[in-house]
Protein backbone atom coordinates (compact mmCIF):
# COMPACT_ATOMS: atom_id res chain seq x y z
CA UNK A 1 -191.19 121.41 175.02
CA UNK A 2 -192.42 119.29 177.92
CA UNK A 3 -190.44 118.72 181.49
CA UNK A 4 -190.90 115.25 182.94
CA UNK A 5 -189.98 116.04 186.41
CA UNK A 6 -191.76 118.00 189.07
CA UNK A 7 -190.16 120.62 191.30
CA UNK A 8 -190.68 123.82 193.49
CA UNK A 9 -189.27 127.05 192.00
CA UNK A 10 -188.24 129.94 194.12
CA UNK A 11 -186.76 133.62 193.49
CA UNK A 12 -185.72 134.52 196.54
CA UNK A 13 -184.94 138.49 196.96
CA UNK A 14 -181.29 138.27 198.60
CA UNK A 15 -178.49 136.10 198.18
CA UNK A 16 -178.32 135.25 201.99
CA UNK A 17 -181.53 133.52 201.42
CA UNK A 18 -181.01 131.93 198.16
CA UNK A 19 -177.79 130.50 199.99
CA UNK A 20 -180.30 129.12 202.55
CA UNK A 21 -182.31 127.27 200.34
CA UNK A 22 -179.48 126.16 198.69
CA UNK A 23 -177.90 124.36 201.69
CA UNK A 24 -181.27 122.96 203.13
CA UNK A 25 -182.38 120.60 199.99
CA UNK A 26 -178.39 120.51 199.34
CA UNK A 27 -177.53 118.27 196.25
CA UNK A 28 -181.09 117.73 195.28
CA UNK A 29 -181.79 121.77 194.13
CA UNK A 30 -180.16 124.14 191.28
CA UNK A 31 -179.23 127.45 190.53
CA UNK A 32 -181.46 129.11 187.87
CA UNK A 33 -179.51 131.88 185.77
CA UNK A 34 -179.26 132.19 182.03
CA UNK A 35 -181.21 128.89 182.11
CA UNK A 36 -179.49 127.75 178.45
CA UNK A 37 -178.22 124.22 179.48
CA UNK A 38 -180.60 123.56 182.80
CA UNK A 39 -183.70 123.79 180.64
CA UNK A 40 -182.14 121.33 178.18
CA UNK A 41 -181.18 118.72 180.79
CA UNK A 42 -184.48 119.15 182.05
CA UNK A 43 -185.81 118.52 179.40
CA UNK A 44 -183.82 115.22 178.43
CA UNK A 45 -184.23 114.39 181.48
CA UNK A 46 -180.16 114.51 182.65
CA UNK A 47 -181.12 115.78 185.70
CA UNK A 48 -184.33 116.03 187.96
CA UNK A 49 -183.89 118.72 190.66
CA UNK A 50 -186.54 118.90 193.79
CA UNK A 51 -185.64 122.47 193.38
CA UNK A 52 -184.91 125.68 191.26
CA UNK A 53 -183.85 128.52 192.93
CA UNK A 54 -183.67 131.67 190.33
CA UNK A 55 -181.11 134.22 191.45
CA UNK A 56 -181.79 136.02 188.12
CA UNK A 57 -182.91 139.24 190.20
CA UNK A 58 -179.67 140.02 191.83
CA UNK A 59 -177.88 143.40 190.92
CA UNK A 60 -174.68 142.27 192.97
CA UNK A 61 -173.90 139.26 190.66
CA UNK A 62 -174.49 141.63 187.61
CA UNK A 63 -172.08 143.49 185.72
CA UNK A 64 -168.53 143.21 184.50
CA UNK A 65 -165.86 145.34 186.44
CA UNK A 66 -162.15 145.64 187.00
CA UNK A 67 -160.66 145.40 190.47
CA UNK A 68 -156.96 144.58 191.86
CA UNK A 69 -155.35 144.05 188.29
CA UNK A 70 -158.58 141.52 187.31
CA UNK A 71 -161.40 141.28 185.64
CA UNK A 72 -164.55 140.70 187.57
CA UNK A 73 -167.12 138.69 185.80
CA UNK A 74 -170.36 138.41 187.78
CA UNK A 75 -172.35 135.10 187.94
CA UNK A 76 -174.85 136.76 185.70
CA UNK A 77 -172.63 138.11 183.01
CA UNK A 78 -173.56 137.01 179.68
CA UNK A 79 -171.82 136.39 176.71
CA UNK A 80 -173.04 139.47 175.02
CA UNK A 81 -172.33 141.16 177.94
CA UNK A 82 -168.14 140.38 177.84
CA UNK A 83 -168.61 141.07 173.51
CA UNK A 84 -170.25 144.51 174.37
CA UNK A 85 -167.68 145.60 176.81
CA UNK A 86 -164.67 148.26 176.10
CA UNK A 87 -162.91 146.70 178.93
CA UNK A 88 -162.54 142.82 177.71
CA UNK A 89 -162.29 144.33 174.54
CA UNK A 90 -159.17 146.20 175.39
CA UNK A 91 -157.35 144.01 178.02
CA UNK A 92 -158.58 140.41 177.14
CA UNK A 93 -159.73 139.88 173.74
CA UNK A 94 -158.98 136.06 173.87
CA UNK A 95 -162.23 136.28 175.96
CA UNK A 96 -163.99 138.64 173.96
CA UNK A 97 -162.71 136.19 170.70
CA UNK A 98 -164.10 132.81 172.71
CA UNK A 99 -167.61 134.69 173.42
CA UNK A 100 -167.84 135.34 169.80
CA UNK A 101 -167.55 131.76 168.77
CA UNK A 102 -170.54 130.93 171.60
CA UNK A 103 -173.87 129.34 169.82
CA UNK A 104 -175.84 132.18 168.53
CA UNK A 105 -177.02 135.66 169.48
CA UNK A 106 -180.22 134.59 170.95
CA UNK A 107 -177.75 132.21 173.14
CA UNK A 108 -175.63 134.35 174.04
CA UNK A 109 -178.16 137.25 175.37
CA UNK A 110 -179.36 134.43 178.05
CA UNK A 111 -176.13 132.13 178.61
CA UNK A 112 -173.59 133.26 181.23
CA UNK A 113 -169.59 132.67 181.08
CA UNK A 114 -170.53 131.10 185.22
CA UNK A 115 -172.96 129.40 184.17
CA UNK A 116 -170.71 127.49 180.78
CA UNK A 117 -168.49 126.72 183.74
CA UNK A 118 -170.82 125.53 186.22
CA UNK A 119 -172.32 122.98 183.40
CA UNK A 120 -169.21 121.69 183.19
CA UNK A 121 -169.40 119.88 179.77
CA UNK A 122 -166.19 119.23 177.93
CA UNK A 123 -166.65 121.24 175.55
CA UNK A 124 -167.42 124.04 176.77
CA UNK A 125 -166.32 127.47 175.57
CA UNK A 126 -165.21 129.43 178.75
CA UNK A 127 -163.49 126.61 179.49
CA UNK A 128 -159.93 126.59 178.04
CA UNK A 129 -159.51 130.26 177.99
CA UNK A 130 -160.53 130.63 181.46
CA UNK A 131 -157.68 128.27 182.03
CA UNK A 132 -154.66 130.01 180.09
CA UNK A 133 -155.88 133.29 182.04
CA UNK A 134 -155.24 131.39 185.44
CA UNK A 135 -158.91 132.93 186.58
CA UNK A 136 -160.27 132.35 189.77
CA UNK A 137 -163.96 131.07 190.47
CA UNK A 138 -165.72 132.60 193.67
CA UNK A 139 -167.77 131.20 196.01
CA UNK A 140 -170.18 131.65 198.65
CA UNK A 141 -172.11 129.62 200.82
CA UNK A 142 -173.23 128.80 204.04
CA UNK A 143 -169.75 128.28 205.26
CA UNK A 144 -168.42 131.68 203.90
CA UNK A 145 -166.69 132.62 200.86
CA UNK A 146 -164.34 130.42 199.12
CA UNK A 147 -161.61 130.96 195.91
CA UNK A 148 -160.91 128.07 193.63
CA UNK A 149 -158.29 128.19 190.87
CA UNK A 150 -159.97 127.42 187.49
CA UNK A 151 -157.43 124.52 187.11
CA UNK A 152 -159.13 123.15 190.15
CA UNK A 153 -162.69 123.77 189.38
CA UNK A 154 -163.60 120.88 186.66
CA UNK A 155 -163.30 117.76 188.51
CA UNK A 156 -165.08 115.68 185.38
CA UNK A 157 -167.97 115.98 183.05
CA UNK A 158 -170.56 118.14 184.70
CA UNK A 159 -168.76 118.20 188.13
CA UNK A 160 -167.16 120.90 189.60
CA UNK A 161 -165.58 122.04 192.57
CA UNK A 162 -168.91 123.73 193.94
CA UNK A 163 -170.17 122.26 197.49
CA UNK A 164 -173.60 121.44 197.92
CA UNK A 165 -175.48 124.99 199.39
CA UNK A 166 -172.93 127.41 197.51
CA UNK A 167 -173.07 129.56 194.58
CA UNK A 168 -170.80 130.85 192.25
CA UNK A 169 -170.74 134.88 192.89
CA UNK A 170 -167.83 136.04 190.13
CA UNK A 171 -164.92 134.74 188.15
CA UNK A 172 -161.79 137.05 187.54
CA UNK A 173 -159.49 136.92 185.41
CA UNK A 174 -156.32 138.18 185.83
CA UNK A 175 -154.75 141.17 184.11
CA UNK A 176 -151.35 139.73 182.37
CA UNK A 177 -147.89 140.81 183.83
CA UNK A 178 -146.63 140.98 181.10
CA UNK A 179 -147.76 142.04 176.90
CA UNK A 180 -149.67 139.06 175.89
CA UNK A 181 -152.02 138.16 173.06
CA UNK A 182 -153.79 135.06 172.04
CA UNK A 183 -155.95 133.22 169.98
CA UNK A 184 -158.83 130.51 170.37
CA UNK A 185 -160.07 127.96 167.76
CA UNK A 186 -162.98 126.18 167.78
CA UNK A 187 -163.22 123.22 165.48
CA UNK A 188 -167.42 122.62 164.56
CA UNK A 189 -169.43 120.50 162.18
CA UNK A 190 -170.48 123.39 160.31
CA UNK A 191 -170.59 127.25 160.03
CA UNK A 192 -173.18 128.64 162.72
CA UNK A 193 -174.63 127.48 166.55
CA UNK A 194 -172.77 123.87 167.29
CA UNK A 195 -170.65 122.57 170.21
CA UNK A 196 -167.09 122.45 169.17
CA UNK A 197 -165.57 119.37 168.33
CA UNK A 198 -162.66 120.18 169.51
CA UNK A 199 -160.82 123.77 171.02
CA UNK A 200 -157.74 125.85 171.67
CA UNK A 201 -156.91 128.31 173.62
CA UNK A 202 -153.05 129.78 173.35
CA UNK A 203 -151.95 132.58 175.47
CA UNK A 204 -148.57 133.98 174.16
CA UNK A 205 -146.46 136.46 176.04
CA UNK A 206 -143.61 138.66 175.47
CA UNK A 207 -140.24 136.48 176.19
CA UNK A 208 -141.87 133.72 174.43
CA UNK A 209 -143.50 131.98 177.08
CA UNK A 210 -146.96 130.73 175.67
CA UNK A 211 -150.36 129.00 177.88
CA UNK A 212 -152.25 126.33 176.01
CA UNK A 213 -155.33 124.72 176.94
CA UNK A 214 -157.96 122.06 175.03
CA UNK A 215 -161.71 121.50 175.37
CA UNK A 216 -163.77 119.03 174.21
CA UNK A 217 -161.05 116.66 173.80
CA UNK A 218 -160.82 115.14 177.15
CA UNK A 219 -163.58 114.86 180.16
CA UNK A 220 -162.55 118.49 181.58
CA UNK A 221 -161.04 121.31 180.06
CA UNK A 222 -157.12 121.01 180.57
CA UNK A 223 -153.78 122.38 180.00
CA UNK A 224 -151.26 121.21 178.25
CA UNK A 225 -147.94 121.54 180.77
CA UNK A 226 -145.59 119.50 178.33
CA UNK A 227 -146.72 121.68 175.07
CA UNK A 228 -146.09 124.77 177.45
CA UNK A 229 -142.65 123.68 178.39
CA UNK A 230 -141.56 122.92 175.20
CA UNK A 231 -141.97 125.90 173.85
CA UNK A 232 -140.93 128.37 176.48
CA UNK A 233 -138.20 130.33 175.49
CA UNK A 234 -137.86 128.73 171.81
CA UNK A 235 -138.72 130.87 168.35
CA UNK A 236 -141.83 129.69 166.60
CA UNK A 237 -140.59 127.48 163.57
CA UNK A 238 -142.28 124.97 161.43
CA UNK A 239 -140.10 122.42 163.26
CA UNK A 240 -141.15 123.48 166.37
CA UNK A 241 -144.65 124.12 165.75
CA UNK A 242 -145.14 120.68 164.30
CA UNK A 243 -143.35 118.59 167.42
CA UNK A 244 -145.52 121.38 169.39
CA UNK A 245 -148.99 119.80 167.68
CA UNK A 246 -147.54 116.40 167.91
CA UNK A 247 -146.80 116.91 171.51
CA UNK A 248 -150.17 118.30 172.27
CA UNK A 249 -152.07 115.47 171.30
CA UNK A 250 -150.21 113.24 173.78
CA UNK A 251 -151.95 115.91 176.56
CA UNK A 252 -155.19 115.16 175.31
CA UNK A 253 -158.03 111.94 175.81
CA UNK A 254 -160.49 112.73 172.70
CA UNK A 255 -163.07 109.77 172.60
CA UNK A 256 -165.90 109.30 169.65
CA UNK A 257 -169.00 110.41 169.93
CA UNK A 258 -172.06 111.70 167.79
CA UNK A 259 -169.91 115.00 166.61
CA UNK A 260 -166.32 113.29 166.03
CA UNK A 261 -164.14 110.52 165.73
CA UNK A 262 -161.38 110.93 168.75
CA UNK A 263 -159.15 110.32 165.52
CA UNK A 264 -160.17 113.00 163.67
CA UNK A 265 -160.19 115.20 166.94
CA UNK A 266 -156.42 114.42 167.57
CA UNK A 267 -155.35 115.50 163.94
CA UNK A 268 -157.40 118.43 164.25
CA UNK A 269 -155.99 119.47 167.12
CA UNK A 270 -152.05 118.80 165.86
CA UNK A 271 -153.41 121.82 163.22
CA UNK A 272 -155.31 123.80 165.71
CA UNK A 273 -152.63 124.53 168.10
CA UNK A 274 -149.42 125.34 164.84
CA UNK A 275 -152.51 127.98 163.84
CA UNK A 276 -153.36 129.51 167.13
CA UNK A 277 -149.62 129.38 168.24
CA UNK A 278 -148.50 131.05 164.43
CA UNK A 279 -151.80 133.59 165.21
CA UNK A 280 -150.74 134.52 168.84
CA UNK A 281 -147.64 134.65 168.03
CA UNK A 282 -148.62 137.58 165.30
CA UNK A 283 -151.12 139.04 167.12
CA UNK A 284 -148.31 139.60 169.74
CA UNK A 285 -145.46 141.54 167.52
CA UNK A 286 -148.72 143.45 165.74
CA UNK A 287 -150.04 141.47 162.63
CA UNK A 288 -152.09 138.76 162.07
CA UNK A 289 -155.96 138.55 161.60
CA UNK A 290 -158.18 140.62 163.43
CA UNK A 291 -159.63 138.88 167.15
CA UNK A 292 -162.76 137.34 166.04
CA UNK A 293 -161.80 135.50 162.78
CA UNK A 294 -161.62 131.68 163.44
CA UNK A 295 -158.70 130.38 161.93
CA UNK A 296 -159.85 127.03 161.49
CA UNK A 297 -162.11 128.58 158.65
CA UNK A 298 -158.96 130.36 156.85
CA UNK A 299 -157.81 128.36 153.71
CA UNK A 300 -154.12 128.70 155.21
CA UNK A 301 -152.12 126.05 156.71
């Protein structure tokens, strides 16, 4: 694999100083973590930085913890970090399902939920489950610390909320107020690693109230308000749960590219979300599949 561009690397030892760097080239440097999408666009030539600055090395971004009723995902959490963990396991398997569904192992033991977000791509994983957990993104930079709502944080494809000189520290993630379960699908070309043609997440919660959110059928990961209200306090029937998928793909701005016609993506999705609402739904009164089975592989409608 060859690099076209030129640039300085640096690992500095503290955050304070990576921070520093950061803010004096501003726009024109990156943040070096898992590495799994910066190498590629380096390679293609998407982006050519004057400087890398690896923050690899830093135990305080590490780790995933639990603090004030939310998960705490460090900027250097990786995917097989959240599927190894009792914790996500226990109170968020949505996430645990999406990280499941991410590329392949060797992927996963290098990419970082942060970093999924920071790339920004439509269709990325984190994305839409981030979104139907409300998380928060934190920040810090030379101006101090800052908290952005995920529903704030994709501003379009490959930009986020992030100010030149800052650096993402953590996202948490809410614990749910009340008994919830979910379920995400992710539509691909083919069994194995692939970007998603299209994705759901569904958050369902006790009074039937349920959270749904798309990815890679519009330039950010988004919600779908109208779905949402629609269904709140309604019983899951095929009726409903066919309006529901009809409705959904009014929320949504697919477009054609190499993996997918934005036609096929909008009928997909009209079945994605009537199979993660019908899983969520039974994953939330104690049936349905096991987390981890993608439903868009099941033979049922």
């Amino acid at each position: 694999m060859s690099i076209a561009c030129e640039f300085d690397y640096r690992k500095p030892k503290t955050l304070s100083k990576a921070i520093k760097l950061l803010a004096k080239r501003g726009r024109d440097a990156r943040v070096l973590a898992g590495g799994t999408d910066l190498v590629g666009w380096l390679r293609d030539s998407l982006v050519a930085p004057d400087l890398l600055v690896d923050i690899k090395g830093f135990e305080e971004l590490k780790g995933i913890g639990f603090k004030n009723r939310a998960l705490v995902l460090g900027a250097l959490a990786t995917f097989s970090d959240v599927l190894e963990s009792e914790l996500v396991a226990q109170h968020f398997p949505l996430l645990r399902e999406m990280a499941g569904m991410v590329a392949s192992n060797g992927v996963r033991n290098r990419a970082t939920v942060v970093g999924n977000i920071c790339s920004a791509v439509p269709c990325c994983d984190a994305g839409p489950v981030l979104q139907v957990y409300n998380a928060v993104v934190h920040v810090r930079g030379p101006n101090g610390k800052r908290r952005v709502p995920i529903g704030q944080w994709f501003l379009g494809p490959r930009k986020t909320a992030i100010r030149p000189g800052e650096i993402v520290t953590s996202v948490t993630v809410p614990l749910p107020a009340k008994k919830a379960a979910g379920c995400f699908v992710k539509l691909k070309r083919y069994r194995g690693e692939d970007l998603a043609q299209a994705s759901v997440a569904v958050l369902a919660f006790s009074g039937r109230e349920y959270r749904l959110a798309f990815g890679a059928v519009a330039p950010i990961a988004v919600r779908g308000p109208r779905t949402e209200a629609l269904l709140k306090g309604q019983k899951l029937s095929a009726g409903l749960l066919e309006e529901a998928g009809k409705l959904a793909v009014e929320e949504i701005v697919p477009i054609t590219d190499i993996r997918s016609t934005k036609e096929y993506r909008s009928l997909m999705v009209e079945v994605m979300v009537r199979r993660a609402l019908k899983t969520a739904a039974a994953r939330l009164a104690g049936r349905g599949p096991a987390y981890g089975i993608n439903v868009m592989e099941e033979d049922t409608p």
